[in-house]
C-alpha atoms as a PDB file:
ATOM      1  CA  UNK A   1      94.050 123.571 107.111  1.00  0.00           C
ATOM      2  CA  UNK A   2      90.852 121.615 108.328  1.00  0.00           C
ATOM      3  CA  UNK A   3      90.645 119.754 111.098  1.00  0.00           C
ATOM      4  CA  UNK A   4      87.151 118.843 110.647  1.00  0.00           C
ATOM      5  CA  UNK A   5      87.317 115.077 110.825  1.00  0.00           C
ATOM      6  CA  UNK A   6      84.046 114.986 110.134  1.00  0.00           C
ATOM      7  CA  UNK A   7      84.421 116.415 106.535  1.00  0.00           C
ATOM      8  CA  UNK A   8      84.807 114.482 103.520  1.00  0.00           C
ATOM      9  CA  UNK A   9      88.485 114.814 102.647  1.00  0.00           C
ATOM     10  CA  UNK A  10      89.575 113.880  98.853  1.00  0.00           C
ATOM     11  CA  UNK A  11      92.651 112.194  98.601  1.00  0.00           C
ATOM     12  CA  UNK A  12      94.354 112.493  94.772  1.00  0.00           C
ATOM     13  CA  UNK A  13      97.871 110.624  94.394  1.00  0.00           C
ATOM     14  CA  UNK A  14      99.919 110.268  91.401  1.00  0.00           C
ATOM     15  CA  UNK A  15     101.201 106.380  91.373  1.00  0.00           C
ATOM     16  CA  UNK A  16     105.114 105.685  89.922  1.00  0.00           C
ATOM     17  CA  UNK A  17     106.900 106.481  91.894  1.00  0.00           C
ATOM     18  CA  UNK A  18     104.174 108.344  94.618  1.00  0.00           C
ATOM     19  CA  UNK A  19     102.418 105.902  96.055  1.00  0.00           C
ATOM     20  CA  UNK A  20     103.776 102.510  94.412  1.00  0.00           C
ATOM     21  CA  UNK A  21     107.177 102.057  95.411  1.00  0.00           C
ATOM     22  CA  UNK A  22     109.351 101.477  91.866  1.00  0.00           C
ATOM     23  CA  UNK A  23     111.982 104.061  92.768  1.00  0.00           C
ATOM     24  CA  UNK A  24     115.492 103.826  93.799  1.00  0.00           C
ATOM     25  CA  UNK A  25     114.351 105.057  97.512  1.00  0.00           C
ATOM     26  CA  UNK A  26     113.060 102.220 100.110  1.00  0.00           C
ATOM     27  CA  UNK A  27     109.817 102.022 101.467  1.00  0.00           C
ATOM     28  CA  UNK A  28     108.846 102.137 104.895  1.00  0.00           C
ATOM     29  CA  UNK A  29     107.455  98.641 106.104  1.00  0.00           C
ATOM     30  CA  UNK A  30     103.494  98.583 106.582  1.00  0.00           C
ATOM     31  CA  UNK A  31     103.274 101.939 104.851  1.00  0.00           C
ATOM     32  CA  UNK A  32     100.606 100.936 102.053  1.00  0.00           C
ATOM     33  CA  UNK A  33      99.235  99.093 104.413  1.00  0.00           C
ATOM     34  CA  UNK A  34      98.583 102.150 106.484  1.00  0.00           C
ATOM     35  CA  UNK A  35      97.374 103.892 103.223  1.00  0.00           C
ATOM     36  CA  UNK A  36      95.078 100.948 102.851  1.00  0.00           C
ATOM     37  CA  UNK A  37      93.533 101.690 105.983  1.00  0.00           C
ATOM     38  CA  UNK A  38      93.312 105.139 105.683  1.00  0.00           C
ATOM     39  CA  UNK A  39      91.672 104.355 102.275  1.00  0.00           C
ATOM     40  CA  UNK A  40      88.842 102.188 103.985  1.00  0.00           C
ATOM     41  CA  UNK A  41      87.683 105.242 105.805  1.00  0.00           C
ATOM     42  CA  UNK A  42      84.335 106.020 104.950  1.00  0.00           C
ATOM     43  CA  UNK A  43      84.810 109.996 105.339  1.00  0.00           C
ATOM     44  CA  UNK A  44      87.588 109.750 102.255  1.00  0.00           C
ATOM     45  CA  UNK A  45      87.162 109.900  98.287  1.00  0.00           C
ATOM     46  CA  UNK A  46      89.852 108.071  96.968  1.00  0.00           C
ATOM     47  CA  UNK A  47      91.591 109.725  93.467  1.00  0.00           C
ATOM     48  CA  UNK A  48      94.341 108.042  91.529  1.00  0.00           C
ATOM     49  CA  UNK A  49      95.923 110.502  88.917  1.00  0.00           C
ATOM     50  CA  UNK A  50      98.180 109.217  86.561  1.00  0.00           C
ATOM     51  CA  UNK A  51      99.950 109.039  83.214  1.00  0.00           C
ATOM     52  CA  UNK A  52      99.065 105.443  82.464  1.00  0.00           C
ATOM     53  CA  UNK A  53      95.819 104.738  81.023  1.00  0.00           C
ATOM     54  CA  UNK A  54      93.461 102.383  82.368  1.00  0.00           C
ATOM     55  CA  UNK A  55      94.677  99.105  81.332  1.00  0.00           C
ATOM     56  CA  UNK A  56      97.991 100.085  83.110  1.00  0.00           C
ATOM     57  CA  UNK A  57      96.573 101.616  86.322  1.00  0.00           C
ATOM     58  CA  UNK A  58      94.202  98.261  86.743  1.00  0.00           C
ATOM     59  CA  UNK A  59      97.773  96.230  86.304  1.00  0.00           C
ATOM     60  CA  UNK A  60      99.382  98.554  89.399  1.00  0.00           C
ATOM     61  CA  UNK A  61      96.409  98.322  91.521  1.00  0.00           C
ATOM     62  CA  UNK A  62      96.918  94.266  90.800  1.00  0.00           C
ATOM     63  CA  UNK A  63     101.079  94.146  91.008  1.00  0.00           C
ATOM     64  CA  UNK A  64     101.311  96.650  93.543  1.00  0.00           C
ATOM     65  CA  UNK A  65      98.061  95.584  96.141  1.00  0.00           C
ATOM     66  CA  UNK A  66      96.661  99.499  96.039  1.00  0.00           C
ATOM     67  CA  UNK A  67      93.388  99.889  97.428  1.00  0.00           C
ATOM     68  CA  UNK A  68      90.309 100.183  94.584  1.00  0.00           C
ATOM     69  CA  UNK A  69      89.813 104.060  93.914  1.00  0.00           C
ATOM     70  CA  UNK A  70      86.790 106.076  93.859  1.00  0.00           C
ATOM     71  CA  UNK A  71      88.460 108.032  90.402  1.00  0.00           C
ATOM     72  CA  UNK A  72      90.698 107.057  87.953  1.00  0.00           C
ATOM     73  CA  UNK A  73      92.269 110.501  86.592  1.00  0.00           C
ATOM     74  CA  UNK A  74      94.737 108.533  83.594  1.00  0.00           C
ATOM     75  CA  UNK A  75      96.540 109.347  80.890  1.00  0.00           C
ATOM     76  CA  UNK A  76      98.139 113.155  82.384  1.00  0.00           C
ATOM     77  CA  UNK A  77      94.359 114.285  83.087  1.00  0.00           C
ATOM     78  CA  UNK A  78      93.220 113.188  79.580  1.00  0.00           C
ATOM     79  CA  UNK A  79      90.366 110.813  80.876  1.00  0.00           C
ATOM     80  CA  UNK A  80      88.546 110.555  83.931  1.00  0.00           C
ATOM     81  CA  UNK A  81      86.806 107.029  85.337  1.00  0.00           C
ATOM     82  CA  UNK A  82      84.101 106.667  88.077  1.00  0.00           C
ATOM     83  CA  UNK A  83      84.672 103.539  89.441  1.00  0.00           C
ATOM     84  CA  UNK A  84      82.409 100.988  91.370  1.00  0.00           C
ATOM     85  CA  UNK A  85      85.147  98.040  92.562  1.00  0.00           C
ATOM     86  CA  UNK A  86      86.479  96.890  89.122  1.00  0.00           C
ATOM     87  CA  UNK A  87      83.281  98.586  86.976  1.00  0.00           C
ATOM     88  CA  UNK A  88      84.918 102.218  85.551  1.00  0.00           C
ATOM     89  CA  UNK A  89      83.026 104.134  83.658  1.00  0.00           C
ATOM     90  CA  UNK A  90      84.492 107.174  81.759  1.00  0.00           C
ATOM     91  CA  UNK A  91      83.084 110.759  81.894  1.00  0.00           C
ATOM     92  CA  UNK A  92      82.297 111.868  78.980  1.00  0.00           C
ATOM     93  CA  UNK A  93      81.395 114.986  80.650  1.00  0.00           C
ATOM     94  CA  UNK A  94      85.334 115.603  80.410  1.00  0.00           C
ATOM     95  CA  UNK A  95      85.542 114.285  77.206  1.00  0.00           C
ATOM     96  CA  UNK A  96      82.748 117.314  75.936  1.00  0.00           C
ATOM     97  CA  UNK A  97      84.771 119.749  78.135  1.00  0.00           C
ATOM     98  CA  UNK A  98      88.534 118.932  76.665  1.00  0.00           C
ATOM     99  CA  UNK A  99      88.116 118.237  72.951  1.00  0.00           C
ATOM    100  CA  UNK A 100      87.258 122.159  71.213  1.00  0.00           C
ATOM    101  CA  UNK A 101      91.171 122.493  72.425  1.00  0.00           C
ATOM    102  CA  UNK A 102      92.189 120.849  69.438  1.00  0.00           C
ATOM    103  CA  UNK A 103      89.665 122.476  67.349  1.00  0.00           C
ATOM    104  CA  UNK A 104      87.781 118.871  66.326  1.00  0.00           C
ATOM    105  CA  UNK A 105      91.233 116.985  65.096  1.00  0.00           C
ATOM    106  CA  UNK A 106      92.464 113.929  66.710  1.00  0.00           C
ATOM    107  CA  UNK A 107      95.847 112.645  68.373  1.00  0.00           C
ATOM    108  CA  UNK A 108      96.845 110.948  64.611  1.00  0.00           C
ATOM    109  CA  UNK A 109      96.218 114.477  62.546  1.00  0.00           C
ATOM    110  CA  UNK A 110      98.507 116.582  65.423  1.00  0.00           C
ATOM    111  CA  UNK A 111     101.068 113.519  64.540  1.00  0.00           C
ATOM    112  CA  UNK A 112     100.816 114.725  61.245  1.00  0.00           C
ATOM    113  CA  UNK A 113     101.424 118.031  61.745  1.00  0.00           C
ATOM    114  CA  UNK A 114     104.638 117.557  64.220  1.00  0.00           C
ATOM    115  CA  UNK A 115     105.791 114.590  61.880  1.00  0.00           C
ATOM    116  CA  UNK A 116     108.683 116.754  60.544  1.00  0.00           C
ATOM    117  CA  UNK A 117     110.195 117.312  64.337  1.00  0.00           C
ATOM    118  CA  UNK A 118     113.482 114.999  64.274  1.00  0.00           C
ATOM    119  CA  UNK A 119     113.441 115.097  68.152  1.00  0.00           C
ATOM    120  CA  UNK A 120     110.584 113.538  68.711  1.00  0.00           C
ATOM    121  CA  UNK A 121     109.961 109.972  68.251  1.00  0.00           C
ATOM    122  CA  UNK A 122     106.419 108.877  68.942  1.00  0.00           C
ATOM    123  CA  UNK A 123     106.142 106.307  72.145  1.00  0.00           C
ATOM    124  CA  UNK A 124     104.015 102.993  71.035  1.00  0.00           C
ATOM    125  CA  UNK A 125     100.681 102.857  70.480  1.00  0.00           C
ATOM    126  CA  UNK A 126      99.173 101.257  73.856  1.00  0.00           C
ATOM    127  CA  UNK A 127     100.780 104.632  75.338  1.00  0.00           C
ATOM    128  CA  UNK A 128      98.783 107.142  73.198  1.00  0.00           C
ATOM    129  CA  UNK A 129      94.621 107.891  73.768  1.00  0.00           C
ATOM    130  CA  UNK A 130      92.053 109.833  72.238  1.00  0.00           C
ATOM    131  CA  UNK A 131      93.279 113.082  73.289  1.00  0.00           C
ATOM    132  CA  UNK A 132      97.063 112.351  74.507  1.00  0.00           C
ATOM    133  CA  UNK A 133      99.483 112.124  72.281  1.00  0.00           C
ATOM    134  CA  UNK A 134     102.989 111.008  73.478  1.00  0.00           C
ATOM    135  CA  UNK A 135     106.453 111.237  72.470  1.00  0.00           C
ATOM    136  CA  UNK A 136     109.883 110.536  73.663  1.00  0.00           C
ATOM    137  CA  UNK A 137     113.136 112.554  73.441  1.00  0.00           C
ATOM    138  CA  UNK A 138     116.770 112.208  73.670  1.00  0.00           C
ATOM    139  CA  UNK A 139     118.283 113.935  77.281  1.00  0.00           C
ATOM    140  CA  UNK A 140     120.358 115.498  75.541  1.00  0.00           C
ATOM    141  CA  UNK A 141     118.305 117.641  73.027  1.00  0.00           C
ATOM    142  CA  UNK A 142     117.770 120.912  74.444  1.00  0.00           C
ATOM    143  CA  UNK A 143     113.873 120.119  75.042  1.00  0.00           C
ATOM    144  CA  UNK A 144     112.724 123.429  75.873  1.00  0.00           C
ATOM    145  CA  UNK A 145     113.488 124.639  72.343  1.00  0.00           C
ATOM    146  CA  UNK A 146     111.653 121.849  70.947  1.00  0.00           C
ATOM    147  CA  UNK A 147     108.511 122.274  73.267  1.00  0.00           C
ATOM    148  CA  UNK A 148     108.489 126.084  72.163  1.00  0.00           C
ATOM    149  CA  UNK A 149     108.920 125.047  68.814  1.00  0.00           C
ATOM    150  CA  UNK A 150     106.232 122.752  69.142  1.00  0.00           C
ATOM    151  CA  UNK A 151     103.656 124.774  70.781  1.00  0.00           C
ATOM    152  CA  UNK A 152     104.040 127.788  68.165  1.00  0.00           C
ATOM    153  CA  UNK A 153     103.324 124.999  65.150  1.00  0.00           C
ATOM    154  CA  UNK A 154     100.347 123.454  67.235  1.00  0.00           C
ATOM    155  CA  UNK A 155      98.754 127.732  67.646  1.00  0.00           C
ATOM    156  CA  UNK A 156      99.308 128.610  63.887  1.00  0.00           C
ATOM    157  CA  UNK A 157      97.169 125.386  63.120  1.00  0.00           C
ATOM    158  CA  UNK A 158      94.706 126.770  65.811  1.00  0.00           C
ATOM    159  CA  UNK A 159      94.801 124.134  68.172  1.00  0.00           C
ATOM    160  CA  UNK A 160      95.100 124.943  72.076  1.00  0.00           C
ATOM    161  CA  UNK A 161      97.458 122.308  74.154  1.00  0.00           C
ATOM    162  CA  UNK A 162      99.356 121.681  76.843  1.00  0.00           C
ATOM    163  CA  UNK A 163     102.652 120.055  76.521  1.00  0.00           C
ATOM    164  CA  UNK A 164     103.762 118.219  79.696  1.00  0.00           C
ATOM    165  CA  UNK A 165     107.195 117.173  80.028  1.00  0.00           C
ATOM    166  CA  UNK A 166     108.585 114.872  82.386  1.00  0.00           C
ATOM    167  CA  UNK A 167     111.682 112.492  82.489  1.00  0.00           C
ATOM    168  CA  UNK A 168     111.807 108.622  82.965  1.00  0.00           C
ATOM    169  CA  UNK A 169     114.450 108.440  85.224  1.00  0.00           C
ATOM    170  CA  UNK A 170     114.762 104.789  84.649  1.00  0.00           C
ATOM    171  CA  UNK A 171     114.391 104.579  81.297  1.00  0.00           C
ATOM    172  CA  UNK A 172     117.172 108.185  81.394  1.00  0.00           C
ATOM    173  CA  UNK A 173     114.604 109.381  78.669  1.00  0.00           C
ATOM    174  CA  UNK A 174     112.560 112.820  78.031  1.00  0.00           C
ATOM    175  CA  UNK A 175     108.923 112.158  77.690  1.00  0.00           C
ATOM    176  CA  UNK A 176     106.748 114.671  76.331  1.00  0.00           C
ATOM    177  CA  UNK A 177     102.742 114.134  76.181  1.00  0.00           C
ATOM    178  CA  UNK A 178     100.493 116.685  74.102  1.00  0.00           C
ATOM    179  CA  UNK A 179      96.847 117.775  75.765  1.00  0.00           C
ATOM    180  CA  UNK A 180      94.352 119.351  75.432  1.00  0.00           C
ATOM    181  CA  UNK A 181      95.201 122.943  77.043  1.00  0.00           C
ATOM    182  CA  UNK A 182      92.403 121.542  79.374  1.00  0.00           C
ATOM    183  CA  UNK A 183      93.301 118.137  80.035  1.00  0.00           C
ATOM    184  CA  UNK A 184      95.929 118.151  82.888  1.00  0.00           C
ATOM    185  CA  UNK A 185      96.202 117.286  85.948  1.00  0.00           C
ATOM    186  CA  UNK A 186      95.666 120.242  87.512  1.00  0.00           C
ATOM    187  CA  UNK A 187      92.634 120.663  85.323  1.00  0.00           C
ATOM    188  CA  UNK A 188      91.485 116.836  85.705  1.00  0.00           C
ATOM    189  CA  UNK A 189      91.415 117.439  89.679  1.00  0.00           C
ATOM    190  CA  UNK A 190      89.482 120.720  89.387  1.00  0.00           C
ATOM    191  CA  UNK A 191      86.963 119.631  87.393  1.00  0.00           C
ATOM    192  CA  UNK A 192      86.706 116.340  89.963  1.00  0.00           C
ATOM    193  CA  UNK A 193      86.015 118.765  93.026  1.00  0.00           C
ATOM    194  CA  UNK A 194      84.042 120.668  91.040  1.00  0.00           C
ATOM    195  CA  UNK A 195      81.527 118.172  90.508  1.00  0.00           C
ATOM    196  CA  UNK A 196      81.806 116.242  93.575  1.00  0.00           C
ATOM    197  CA  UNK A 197      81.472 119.311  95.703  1.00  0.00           C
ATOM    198  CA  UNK A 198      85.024 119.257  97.428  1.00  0.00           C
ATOM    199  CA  UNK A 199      86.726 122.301  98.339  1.00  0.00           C
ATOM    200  CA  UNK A 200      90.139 122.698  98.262  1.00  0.00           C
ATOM    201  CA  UNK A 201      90.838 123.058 102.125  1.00  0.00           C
ATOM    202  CA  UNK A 202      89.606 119.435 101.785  1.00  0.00           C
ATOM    203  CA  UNK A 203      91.328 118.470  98.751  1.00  0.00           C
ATOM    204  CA  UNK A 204      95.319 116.836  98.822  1.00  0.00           C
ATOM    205  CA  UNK A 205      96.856 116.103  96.178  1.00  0.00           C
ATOM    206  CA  UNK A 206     100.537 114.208  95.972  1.00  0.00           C
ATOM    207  CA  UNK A 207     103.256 113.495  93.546  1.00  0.00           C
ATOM    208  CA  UNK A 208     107.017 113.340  93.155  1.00  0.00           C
ATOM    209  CA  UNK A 209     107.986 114.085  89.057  1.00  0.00           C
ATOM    210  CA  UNK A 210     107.552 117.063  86.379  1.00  0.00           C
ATOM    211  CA  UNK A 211     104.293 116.208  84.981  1.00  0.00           C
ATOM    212  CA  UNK A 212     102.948 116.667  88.602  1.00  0.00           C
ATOM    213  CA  UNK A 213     104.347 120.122  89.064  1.00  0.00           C
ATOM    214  CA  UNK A 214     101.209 121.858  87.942  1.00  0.00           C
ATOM    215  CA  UNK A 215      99.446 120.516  90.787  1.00  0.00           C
ATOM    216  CA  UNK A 216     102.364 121.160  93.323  1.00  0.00           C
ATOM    217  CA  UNK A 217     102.697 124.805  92.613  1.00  0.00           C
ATOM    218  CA  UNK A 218      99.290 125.351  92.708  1.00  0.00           C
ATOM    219  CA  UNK A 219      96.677 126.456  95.542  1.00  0.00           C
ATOM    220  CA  UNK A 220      95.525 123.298  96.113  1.00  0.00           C
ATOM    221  CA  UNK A 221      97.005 121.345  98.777  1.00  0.00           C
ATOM    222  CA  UNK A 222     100.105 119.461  97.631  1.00  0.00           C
ATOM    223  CA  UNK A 223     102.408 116.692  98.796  1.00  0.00           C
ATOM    224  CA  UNK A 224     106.168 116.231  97.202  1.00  0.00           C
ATOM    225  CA  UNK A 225     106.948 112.664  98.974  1.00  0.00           C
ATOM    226  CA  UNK A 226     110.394 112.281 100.040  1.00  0.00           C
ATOM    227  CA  UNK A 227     112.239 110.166  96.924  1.00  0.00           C
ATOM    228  CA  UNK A 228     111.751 113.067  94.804  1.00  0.00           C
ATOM    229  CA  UNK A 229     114.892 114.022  93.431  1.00  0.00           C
ATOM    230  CA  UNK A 230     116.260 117.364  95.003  1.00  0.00           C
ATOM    231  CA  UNK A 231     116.422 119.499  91.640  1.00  0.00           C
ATOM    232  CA  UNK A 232     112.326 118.992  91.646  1.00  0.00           C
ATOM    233  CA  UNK A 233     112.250 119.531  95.415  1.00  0.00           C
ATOM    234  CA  UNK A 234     113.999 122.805  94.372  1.00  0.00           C
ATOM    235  CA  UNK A 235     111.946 123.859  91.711  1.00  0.00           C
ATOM    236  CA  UNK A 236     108.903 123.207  92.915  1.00  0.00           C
ATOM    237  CA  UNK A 237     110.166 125.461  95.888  1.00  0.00           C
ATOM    238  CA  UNK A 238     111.141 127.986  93.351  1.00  0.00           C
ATOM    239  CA  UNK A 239     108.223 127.817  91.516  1.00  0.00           C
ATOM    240  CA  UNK A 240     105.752 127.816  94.242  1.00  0.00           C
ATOM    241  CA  UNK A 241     107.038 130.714  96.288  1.00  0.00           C
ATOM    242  CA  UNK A 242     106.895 132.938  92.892  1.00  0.00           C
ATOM    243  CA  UNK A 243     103.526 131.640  92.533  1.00  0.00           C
ATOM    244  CA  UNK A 244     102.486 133.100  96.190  1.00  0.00           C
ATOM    245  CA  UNK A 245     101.423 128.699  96.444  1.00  0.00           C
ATOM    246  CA  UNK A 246     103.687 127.863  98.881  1.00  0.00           C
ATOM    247  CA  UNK A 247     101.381 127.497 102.089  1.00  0.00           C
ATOM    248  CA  UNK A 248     100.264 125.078  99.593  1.00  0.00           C
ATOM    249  CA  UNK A 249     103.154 122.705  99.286  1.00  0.00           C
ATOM    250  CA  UNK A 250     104.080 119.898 101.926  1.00  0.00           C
ATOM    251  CA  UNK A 251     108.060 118.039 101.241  1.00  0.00           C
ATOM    252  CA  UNK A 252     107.732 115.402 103.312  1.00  0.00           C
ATOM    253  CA  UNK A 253     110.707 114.604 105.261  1.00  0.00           C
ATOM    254  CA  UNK A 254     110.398 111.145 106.784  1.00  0.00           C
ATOM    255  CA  UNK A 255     109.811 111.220 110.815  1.00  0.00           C
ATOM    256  CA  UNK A 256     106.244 110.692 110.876  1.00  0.00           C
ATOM    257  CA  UNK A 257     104.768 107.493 112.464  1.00  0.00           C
ATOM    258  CA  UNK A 258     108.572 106.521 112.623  1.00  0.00           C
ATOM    259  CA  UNK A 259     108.511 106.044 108.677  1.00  0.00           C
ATOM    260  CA  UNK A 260     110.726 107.712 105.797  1.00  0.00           C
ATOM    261  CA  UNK A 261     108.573 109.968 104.089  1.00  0.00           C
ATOM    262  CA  UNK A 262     109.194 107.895 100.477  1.00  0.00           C
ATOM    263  CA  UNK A 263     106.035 107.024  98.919  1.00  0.00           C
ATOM    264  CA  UNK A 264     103.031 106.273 100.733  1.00  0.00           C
ATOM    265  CA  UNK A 265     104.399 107.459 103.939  1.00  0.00           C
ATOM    266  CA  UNK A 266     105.302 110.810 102.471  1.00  0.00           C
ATOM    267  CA  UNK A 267     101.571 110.789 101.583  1.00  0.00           C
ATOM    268  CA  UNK A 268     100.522 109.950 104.828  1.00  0.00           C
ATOM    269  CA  UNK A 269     103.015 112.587 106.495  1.00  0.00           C
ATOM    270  CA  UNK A 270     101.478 115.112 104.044  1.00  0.00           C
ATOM    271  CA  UNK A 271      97.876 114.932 104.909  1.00  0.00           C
ATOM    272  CA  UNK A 272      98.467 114.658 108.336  1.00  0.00           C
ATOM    273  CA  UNK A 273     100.247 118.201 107.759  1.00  0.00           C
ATOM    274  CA  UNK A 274      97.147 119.587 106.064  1.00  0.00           C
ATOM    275  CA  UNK A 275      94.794 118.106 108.418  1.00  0.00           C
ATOM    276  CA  UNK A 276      96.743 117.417 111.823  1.00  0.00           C
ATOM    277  CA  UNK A 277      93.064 115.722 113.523  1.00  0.00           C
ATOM    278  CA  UNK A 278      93.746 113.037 111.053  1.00  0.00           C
ATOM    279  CA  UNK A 279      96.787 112.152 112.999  1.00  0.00           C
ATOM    280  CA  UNK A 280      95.153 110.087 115.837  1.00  0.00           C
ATOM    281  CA  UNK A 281      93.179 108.220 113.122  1.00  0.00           C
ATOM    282  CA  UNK A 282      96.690 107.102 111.803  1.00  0.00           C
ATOM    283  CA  UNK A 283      98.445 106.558 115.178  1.00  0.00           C
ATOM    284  CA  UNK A 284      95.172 104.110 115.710  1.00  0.00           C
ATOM    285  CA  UNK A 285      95.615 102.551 112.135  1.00  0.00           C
ATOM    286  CA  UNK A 286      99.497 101.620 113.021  1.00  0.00           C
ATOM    287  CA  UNK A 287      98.588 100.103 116.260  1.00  0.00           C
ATOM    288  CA  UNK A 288      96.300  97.824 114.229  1.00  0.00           C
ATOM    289  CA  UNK A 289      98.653  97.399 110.966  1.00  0.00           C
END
């Protein structure tokens, strides 16, 4: 990849899990600090991609003492902030772009039409946005039947989506959010480099779950930190290599900098993979952590 340290490099991170540390796994001591400093560079674009919304990623920037972010990419790709400090200020350029995928109805009138599906059971209300529409479901329904099921109601009503499923290991529950066939992740980040002008030798992206598995297998440069569970290590393997993506997926495996790989050290491991220059700007950062 680049080693151009003189090149803007855009940095997009998932947060459970990725970069804040609520997982089962440890995290390496001075680790976010680390990211912190890398943050403060002034040659890196800071991204945070998420499935909370905005209210939720200002409480983990708070709880969790993450650096501010240039983007906010919330809600699966649903919404995209530019942010100034604390000031955010949606795009409604994305907002034009994403809503013809549901053909001009809203997240309540696709809750009509799926209102009949036993399996799902809609998550609360702070949880759903304008175009994301959220549900949970039992482990042990057979959830690819009811995603098919779902998506062939959703196209004879003429409405395009993208169903994202994921799994709150926590919580042991399914999640499954409803899109805009647009609005993903994937689709949130492209349309960021897009109009920020970043290409996607100087683009990483990093994430550890289901709902960032888009992005992984992808060609744009991915991280899987380290506390991923194995089956998502594996399939993202899988995945990638059938893809032809796989020069484009980084597992961290703990080593670098003397750290584990879990979290923001896997994240720090995985961009000094993609761009190895960037290596003697984090040796330098430790030294002064």
């Amino acid at each position: 990849m680049s080693n151009d340290t003189n090149a803007r490099l855009l940095v997009c991170t998932d947060l459970d899990r990725t970069l804040i540390p609520n997982g089962a796994e440890p995290e390496s001591p001075k680790a976010r600090e680390m990211f912190h400093a890398l943050a403060a560079l002034p040659d890196i674009t800071l991204a945070y991609v998420s499935g909370r919304d905005q209210g939720l990623v200002r409480e983990a920037i708070h709880t969790y003492d993450l650096p501010l972010p240039d983007f906010v990419l919330g809600d699966v790709g649903s919404s995209i902030y530019a942010c100034n400090g604390l000031d955010w200020q949606q795009w409604e350029a994305w907002e034009s772009h994403i809503a013809p995928d549901w053909a001009g109805r809203n997240r309540e009138a696709l809750a009509v039409l799926l209102q009949d599906f036993p399996a799902l059971r809609l998550q609360e209300a702070a949880k759903q946005n304008t175009h994301k529409l959220s549900y949970y479901l039992d482990l042990a329904i057979k959830h690819q039947r009811v995603l098919d099921e779902v998506q062939m109601r959703l196209s004879a009503n003429g409405i395009h989506a993208s169903l994202i499923w994921s799994i709150d290991e926590p919580a042991n529950m399914g999640l499954l959010d409803i899109l805009p066939a647009r609005a993903s992740k994937r689709h949130a980040i492209e349309f960021l480099m897009e109009k920020q002008g970043f290409a996607r030798e100087n683009t990483v992206f990093s994430g550890d779950s289901g709902n960032d598995l888009p992005v992984l297998i992808s060609p744009i440069p991915a991280i899987l930190v380290n506390n991923a569970s194995p089956e998502l290590k594996a399939e993202a393997v899988q995945l990638a290599n059938k893809a032809g993506t796989a020069a484009a997926l980084y597992l961290a495996q703990g080593g670098f900098l003397g750290m584990n790989g879990h979290y923001a050290a896997g994240i720090l491991e995985g961009i000094a993979h993609y761009h190895p220059s960037i290596t003697a700007r984090l040796t330098a950062l430790e030294n002064g952590v």
